[in-house]
Protein backbone atom coordinates (compact mmCIF):
# COMPACT_ATOMS: atom_id res chain seq x y z
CA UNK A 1 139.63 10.33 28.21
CA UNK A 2 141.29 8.17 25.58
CA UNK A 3 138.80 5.60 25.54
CA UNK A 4 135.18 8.29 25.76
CA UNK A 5 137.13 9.70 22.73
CA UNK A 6 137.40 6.03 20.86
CA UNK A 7 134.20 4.83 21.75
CA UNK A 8 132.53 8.21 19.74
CA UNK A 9 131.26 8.49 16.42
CA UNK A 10 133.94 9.18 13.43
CA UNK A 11 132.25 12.33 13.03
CA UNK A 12 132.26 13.57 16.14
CA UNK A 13 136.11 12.50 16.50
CA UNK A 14 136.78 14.78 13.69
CA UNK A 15 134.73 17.53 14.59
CA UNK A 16 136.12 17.75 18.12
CA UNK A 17 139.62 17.72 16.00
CA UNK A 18 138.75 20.39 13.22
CA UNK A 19 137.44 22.81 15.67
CA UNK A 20 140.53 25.49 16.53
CA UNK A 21 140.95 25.37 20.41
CA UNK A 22 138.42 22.34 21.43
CA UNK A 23 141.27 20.04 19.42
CA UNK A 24 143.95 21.03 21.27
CA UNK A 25 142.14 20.39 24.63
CA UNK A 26 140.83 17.35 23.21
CA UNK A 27 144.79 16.62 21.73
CA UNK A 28 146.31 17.03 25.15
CA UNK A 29 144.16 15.13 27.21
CA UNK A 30 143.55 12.06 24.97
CA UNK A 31 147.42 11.80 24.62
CA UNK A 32 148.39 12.48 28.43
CA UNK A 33 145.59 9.96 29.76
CA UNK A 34 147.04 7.06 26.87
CA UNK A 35 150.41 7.96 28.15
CA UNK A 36 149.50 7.85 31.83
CA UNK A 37 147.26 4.47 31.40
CA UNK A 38 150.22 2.85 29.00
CA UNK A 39 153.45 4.14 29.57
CA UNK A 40 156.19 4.23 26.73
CA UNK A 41 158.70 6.89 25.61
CA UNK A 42 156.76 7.59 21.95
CA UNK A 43 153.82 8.88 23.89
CA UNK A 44 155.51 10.77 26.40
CA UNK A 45 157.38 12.36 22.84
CA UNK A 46 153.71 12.20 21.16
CA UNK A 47 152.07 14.26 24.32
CA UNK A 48 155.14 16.94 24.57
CA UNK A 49 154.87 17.83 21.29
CA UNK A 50 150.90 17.65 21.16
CA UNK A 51 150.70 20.31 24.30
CA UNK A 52 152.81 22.42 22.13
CA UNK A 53 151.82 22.41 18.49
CA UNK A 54 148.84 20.47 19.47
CA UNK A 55 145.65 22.81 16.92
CA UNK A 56 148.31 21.81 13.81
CA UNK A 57 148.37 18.06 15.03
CA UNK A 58 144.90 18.06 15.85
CA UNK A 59 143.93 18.92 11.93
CA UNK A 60 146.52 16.38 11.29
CA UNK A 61 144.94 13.51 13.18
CA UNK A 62 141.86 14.78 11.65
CA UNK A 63 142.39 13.70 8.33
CA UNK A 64 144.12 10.33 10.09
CA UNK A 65 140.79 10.02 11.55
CA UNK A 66 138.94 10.05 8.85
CA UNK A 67 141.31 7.91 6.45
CA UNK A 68 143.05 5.49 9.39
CA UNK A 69 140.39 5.58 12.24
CA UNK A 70 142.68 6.04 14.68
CA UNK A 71 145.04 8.87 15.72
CA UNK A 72 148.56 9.13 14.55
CA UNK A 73 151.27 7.16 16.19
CA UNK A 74 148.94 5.71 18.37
């Protein structure tokens, strides 16, 4: 899921992230699948906390998005 999410359009990454409960589901399952494919305690940390307060991260990593291009702490 990580990757389909990197390969779309910046506007359609920050859509999917603006929108209330399609950026959660889009939070959580980017972060578990990077965590499953690459390991590492900062995205096992990232992914707890992003299945918890994931709609306030996801208009976080919105704005990231749009600035950065990427999500944060990725």
């Amino acid at each position: 899921m990580d990757k389909w999410f990197h390969k779309q359009n910046k506007l359609v990454q920050v859509l999917l992230l603006l929108i209330p409960f399609v950026n959660w589901i889009t939070e959580v399952l980017v972060r578990w699948s990077a965590f499953l494919k690459k390991g590492g305690a900062l995205r096992l940390v990232i992914s707890l906390v992003v299945t918890i307060f994931g709609v306030v991260i996801g208009w976080l990593d919105a704005i990231w998005t749009l600035i950065f291009n990427k999500l944060i702490c990725e």
